[in-house]
PDB file of N, CA and C in Angstrom:
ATOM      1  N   UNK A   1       9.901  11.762  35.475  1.00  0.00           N
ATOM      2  CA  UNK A   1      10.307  12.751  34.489  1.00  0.00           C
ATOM      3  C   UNK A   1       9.407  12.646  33.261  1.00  0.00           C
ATOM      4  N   UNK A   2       8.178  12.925  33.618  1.00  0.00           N
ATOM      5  CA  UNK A   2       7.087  12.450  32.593  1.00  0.00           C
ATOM      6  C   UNK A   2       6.766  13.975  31.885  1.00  0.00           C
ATOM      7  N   UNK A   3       6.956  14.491  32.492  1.00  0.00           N
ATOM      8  CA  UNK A   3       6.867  16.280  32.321  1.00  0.00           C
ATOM      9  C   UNK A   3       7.344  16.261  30.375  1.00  0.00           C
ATOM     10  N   UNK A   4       8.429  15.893  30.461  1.00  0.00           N
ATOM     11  CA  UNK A   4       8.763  16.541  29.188  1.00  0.00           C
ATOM     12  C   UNK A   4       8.579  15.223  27.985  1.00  0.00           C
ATOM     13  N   UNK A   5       7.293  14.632  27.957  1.00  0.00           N
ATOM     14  CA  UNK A   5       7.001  13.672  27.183  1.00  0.00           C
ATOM     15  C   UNK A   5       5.819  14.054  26.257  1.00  0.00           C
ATOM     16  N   UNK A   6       5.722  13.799  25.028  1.00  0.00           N
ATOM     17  CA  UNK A   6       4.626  14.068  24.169  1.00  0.00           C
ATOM     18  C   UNK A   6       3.961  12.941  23.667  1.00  0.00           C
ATOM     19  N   UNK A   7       2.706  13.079  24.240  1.00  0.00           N
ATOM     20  CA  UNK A   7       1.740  11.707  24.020  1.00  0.00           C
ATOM     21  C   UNK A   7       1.683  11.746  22.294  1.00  0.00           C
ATOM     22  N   UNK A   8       1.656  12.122  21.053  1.00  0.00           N
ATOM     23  CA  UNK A   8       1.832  12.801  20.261  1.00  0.00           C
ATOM     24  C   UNK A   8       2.965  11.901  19.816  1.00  0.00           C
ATOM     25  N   UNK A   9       4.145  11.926  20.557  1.00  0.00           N
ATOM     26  CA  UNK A   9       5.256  11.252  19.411  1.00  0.00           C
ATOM     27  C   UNK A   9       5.259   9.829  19.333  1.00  0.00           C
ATOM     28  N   UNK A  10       4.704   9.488  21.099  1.00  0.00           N
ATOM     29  CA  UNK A  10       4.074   7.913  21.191  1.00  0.00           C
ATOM     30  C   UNK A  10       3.466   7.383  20.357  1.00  0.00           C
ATOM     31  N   UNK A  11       1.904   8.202  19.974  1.00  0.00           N
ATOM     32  CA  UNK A  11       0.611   7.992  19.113  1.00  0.00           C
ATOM     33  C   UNK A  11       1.835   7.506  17.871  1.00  0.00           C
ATOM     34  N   UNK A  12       2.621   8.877  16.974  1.00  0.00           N
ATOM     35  CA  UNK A  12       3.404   8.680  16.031  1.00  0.00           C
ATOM     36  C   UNK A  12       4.143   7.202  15.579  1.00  0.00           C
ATOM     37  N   UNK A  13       4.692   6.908  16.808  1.00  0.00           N
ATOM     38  CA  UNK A  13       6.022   5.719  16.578  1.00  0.00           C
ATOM     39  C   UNK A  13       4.988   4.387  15.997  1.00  0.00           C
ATOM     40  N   UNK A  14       4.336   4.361  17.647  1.00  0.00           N
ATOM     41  CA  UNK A  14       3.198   2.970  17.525  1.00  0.00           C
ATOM     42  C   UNK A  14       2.289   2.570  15.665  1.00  0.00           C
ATOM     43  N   UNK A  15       2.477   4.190  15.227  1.00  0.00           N
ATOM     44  CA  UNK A  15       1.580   4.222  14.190  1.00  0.00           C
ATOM     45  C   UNK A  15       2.991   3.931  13.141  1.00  0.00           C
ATOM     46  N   UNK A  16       3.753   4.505  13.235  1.00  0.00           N
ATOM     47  CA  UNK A  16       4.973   3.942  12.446  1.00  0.00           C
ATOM     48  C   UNK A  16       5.850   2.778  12.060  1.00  0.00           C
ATOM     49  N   UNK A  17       5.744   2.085  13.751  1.00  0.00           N
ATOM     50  CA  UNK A  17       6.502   1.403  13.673  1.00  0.00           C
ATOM     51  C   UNK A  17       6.149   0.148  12.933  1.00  0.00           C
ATOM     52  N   UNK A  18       4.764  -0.441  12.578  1.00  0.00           N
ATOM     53  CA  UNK A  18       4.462  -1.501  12.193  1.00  0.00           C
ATOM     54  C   UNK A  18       4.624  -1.421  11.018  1.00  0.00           C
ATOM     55  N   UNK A  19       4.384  -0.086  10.116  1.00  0.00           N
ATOM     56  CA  UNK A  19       4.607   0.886   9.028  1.00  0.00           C
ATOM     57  C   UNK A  19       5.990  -0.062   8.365  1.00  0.00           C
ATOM     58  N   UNK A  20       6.685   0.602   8.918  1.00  0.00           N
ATOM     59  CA  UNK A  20       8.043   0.480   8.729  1.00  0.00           C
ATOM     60  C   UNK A  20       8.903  -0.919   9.001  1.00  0.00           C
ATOM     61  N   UNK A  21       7.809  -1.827   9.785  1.00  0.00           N
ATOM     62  CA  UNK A  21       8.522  -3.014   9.830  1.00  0.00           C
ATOM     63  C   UNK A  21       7.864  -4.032   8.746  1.00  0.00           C
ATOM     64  N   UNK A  22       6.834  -3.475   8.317  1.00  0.00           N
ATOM     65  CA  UNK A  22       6.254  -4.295   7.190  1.00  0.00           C
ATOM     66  C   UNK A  22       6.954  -4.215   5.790  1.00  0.00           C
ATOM     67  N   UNK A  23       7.509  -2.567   5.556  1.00  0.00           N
ATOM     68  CA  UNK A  23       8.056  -2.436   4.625  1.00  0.00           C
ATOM     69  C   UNK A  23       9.405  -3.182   4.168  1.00  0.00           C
ATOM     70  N   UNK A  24      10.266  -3.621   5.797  1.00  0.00           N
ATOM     71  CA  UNK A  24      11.445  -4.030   5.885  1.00  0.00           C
ATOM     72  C   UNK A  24      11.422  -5.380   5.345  1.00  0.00           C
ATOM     73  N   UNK A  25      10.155  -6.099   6.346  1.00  0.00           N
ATOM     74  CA  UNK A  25      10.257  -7.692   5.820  1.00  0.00           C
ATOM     75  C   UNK A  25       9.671  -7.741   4.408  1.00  0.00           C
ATOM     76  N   UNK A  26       9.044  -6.694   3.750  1.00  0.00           N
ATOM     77  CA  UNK A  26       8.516  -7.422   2.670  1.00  0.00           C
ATOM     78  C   UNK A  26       9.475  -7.149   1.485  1.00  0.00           C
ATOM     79  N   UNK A  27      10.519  -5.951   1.559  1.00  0.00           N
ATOM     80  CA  UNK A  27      11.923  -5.975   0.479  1.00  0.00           C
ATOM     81  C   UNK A  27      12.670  -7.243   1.180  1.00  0.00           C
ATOM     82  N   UNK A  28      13.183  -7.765   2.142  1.00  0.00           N
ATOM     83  CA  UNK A  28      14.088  -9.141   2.980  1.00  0.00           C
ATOM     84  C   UNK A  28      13.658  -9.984   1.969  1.00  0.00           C
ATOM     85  N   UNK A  29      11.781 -10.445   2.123  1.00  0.00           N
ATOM     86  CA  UNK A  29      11.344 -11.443   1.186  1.00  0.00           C
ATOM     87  C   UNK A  29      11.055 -10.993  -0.276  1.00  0.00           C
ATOM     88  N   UNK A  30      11.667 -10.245  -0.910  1.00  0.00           N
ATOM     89  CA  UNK A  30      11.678  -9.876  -2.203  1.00  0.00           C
ATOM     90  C   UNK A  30      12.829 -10.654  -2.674  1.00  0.00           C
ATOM     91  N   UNK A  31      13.723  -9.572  -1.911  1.00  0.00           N
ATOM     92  CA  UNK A  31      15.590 -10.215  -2.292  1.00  0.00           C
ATOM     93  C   UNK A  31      15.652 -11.594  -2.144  1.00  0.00           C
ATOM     94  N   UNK A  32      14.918 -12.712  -0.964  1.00  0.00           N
ATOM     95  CA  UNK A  32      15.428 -13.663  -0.636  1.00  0.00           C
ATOM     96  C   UNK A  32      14.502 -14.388  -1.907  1.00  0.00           C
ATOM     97  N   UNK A  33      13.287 -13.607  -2.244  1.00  0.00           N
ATOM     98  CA  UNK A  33      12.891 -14.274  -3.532  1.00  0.00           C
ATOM     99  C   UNK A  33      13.571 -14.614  -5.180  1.00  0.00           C
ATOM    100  N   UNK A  34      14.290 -13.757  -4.757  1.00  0.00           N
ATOM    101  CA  UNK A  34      15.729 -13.468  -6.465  1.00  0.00           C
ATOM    102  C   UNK A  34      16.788 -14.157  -5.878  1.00  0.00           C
ATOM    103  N   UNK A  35      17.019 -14.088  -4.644  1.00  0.00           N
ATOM    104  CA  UNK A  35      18.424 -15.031  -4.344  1.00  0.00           C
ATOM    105  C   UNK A  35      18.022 -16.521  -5.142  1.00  0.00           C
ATOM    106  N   UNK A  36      16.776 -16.737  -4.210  1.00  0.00           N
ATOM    107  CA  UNK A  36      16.505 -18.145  -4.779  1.00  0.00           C
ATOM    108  C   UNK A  36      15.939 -18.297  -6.270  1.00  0.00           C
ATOM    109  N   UNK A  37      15.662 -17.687  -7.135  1.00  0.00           N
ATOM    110  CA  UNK A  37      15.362 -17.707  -8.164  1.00  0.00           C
ATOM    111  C   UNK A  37      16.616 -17.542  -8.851  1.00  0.00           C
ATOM    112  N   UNK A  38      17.694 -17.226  -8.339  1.00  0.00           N
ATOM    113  CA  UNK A  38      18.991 -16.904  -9.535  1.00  0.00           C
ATOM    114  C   UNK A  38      19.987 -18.580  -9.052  1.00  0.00           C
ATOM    115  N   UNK A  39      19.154 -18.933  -7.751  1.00  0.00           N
ATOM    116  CA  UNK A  39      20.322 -20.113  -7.422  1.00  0.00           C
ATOM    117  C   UNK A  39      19.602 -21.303  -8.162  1.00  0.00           C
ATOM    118  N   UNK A  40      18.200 -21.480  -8.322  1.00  0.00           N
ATOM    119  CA  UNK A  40      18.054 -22.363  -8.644  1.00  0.00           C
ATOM    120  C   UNK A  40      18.345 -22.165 -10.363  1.00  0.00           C
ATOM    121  N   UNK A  41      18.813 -21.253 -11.455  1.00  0.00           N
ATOM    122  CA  UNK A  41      18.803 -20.800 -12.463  1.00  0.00           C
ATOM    123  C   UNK A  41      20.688 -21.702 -12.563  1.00  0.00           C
ATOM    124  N   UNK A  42      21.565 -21.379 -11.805  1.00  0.00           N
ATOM    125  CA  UNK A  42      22.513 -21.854 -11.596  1.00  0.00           C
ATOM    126  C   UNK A  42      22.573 -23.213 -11.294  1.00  0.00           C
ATOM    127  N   UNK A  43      21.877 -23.699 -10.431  1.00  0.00           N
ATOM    128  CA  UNK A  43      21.781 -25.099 -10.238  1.00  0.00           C
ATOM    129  C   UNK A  43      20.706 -26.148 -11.539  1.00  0.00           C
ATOM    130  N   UNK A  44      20.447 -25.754 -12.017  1.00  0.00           N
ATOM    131  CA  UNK A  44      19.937 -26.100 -12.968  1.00  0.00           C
ATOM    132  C   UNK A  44      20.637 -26.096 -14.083  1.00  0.00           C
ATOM    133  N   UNK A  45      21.098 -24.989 -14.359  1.00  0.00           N
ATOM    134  CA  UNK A  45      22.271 -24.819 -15.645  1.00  0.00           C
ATOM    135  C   UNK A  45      21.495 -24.167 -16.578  1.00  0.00           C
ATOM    136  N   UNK A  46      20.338 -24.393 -16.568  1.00  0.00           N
ATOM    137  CA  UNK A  46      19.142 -24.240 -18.182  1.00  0.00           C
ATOM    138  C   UNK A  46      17.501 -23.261 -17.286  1.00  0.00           C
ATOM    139  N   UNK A  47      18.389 -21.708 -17.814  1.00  0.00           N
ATOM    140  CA  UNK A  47      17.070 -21.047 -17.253  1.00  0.00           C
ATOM    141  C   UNK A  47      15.831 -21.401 -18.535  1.00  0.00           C
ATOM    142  N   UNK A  48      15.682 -21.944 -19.491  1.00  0.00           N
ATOM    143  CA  UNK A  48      14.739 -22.204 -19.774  1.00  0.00           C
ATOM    144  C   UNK A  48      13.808 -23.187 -19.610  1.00  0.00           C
ATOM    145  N   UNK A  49      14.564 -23.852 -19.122  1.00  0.00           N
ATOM    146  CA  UNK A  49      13.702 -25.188 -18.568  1.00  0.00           C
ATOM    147  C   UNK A  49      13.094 -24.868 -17.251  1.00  0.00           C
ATOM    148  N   UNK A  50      14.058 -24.140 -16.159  1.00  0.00           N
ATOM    149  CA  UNK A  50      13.426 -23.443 -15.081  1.00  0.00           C
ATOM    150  C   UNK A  50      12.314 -22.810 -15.690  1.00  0.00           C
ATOM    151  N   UNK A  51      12.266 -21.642 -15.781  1.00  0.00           N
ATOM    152  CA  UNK A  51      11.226 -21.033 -16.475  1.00  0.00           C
ATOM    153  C   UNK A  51       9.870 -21.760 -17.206  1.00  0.00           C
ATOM    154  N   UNK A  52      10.060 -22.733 -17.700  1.00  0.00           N
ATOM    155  CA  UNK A  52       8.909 -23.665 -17.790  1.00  0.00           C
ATOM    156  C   UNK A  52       8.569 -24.340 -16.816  1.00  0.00           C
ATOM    157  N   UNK A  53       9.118 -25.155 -16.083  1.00  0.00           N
ATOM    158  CA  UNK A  53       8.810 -25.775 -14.577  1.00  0.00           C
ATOM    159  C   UNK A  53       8.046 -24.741 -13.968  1.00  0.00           C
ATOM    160  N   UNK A  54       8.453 -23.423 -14.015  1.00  0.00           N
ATOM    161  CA  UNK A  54       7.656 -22.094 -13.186  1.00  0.00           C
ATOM    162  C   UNK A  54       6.143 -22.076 -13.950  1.00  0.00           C
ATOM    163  N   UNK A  55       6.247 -22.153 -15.345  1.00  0.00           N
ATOM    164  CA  UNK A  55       5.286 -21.682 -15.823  1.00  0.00           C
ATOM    165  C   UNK A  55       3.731 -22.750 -15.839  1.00  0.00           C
ATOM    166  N   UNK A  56       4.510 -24.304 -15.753  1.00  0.00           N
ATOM    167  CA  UNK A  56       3.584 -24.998 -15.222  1.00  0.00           C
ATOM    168  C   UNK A  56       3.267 -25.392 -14.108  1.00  0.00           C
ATOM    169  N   UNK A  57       3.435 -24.855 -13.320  1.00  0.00           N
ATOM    170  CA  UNK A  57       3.102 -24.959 -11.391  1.00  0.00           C
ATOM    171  C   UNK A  57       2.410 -23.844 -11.466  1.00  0.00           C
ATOM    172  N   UNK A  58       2.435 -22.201 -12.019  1.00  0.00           N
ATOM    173  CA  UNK A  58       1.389 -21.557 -12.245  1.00  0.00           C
ATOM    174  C   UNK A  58       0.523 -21.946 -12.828  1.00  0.00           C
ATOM    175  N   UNK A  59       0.627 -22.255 -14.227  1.00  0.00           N
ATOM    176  CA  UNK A  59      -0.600 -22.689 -15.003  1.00  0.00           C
ATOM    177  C   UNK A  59      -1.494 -23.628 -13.994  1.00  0.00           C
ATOM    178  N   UNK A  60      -1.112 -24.808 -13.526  1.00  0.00           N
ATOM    179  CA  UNK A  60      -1.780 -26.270 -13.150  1.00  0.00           C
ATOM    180  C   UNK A  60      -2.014 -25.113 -11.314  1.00  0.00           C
ATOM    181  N   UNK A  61      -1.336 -23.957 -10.922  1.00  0.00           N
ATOM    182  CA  UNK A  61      -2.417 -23.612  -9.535  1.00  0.00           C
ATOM    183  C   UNK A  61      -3.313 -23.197  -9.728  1.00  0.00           C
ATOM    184  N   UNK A  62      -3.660 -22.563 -11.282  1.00  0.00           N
ATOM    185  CA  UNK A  62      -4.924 -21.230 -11.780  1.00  0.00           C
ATOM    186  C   UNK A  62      -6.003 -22.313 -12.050  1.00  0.00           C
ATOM    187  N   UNK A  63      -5.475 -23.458 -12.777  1.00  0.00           N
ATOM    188  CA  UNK A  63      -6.544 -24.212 -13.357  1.00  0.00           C
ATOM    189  C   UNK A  63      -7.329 -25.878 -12.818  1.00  0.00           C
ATOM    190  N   UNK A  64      -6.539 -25.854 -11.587  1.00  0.00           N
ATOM    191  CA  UNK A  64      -7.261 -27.156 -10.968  1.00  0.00           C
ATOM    192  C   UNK A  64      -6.121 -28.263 -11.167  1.00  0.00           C
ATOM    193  N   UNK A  65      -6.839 -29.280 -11.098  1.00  0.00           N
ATOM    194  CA  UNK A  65      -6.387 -30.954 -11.141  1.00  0.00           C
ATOM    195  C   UNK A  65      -5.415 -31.055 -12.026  1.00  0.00           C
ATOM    196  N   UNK A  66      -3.958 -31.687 -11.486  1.00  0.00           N
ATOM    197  CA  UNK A  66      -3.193 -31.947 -12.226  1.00  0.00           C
ATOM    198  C   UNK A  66      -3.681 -33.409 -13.361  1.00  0.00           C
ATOM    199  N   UNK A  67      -3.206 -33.097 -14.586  1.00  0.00           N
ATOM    200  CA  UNK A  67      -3.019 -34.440 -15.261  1.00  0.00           C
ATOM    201  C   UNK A  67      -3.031 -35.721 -14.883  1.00  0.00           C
ATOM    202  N   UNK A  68      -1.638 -36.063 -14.529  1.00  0.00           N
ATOM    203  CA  UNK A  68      -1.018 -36.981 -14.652  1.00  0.00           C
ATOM    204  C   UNK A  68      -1.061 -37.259 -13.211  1.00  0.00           C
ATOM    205  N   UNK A  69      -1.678 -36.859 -12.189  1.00  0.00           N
ATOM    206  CA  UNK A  69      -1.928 -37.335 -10.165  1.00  0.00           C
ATOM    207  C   UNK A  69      -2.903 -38.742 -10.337  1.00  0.00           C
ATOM    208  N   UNK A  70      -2.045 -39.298  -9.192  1.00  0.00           N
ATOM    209  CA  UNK A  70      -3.567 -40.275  -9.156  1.00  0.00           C
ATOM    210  C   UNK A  70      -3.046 -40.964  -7.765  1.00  0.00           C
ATOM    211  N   UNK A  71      -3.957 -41.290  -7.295  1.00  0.00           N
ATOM    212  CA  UNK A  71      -4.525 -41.564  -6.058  1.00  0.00           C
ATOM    213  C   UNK A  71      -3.436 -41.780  -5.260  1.00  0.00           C
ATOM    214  N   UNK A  72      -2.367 -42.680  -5.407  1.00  0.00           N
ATOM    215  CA  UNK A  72      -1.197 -43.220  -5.004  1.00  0.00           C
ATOM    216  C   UNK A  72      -0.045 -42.139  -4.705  1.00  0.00           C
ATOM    217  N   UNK A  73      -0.155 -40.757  -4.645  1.00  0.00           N
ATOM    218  CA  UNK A  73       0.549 -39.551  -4.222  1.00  0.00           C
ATOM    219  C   UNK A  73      -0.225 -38.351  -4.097  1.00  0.00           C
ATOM    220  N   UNK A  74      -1.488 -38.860  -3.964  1.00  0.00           N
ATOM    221  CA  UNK A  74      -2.518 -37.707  -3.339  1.00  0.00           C
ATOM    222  C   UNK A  74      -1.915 -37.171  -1.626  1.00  0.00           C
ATOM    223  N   UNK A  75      -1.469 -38.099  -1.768  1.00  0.00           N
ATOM    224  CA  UNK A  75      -0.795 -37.367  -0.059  1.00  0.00           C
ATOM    225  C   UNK A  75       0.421 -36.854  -0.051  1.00  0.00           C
ATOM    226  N   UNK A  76       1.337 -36.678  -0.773  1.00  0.00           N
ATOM    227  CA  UNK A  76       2.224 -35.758  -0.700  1.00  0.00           C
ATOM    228  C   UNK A  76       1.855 -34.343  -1.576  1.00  0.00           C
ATOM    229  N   UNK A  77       0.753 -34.094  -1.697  1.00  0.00           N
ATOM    230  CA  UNK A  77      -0.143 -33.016  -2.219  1.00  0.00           C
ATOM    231  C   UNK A  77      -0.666 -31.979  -0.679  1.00  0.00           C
ATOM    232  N   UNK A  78      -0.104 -30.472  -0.774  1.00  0.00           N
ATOM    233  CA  UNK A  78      -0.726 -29.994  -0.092  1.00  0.00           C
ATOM    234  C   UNK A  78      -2.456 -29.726  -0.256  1.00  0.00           C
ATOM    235  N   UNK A  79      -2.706 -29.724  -1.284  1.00  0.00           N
ATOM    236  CA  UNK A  79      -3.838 -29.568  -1.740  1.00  0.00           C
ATOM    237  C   UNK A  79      -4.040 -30.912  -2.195  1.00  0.00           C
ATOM    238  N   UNK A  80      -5.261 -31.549  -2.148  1.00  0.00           N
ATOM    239  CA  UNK A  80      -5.256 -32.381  -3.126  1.00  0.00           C
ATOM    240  C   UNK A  80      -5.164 -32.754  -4.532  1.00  0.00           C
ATOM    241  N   UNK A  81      -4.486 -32.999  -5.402  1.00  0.00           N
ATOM    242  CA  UNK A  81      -4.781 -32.841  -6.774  1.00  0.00           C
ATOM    243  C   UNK A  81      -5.649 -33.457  -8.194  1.00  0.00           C
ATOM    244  N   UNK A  82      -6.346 -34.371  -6.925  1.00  0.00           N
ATOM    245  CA  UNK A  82      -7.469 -35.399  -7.575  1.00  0.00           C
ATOM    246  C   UNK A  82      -8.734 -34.019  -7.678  1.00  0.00           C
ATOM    247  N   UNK A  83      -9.156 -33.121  -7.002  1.00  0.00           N
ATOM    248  CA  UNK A  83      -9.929 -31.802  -7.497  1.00  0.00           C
ATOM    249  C   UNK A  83      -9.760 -30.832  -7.967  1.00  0.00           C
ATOM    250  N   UNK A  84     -10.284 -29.936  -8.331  1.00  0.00           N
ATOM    251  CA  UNK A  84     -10.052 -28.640  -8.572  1.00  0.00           C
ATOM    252  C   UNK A  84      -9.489 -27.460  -7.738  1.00  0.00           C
ATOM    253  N   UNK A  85      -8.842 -26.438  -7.978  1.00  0.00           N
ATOM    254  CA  UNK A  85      -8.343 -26.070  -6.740  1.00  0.00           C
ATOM    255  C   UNK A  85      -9.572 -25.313  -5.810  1.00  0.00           C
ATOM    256  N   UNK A  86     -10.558 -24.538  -6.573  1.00  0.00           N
ATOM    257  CA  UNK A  86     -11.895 -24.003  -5.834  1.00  0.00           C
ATOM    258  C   UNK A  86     -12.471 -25.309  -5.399  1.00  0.00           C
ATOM    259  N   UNK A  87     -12.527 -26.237  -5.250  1.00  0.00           N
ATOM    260  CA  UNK A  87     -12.881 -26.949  -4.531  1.00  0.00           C
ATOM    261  C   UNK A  87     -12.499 -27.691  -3.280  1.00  0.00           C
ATOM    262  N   UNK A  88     -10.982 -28.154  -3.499  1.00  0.00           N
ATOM    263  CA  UNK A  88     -10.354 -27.955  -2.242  1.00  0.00           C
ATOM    264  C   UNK A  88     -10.301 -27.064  -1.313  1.00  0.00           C
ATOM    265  N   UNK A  89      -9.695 -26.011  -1.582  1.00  0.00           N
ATOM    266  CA  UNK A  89      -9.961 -24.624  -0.894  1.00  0.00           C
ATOM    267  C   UNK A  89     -10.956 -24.275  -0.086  1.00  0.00           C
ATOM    268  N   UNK A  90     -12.269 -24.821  -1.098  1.00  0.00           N
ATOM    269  CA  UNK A  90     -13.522 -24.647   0.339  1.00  0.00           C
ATOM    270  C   UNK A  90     -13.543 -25.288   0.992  1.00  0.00           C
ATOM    271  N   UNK A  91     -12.845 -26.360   1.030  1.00  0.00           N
ATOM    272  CA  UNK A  91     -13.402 -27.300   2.107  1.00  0.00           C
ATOM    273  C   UNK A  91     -12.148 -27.063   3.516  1.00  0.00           C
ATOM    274  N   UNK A  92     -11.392 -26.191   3.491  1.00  0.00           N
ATOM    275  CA  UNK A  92     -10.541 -25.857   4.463  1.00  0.00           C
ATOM    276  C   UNK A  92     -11.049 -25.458   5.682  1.00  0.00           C
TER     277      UNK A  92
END
């Protein structure tokens, strides 16, 4: 019963569907991004202190080598933090 099929709505879906499933997971991981940003705001008690903890894990990813790292917890570092981060990075 191939007769009444339109190659046309196939082309359509295939072209849609990835469309539309990208859009889905990437609002899922939006929301699940504010869930966890409002729980840890609660579990903390003090969104300002959160908010600084945030602001230095950005700062110290833009700008390289943490401070205060040294050799003795270089391994619980996904990156290393004895370099810079353009320097780690290349060597991946």
């Amino acid at each position: 019963d191939r007769e009444g099929s339109n190659p046309l709505e196939l082309i359509g879906a295939i072209v849609i569907a990835p469309i539309a499933a990208g859009l889905i997971q990437m609002s899922i991981s939006r929301a699940r991004e504010f869930l966890a940003d409002e729980g840890g705001g609660e579990m903390c008690r003090n969104p300002l202190a959160l908010a600084s903890a945030l602001a230095k894990i950005d700062y110290y990813s833009k700008h390289g080598a943490l401070p205060n790292a040294s050799n003795a917890t270089a391994h619980m570092f996904i990156i290393n933090p004895m370099v810079g981060i353009g320097e780690s990075l290349s060597n991946l």
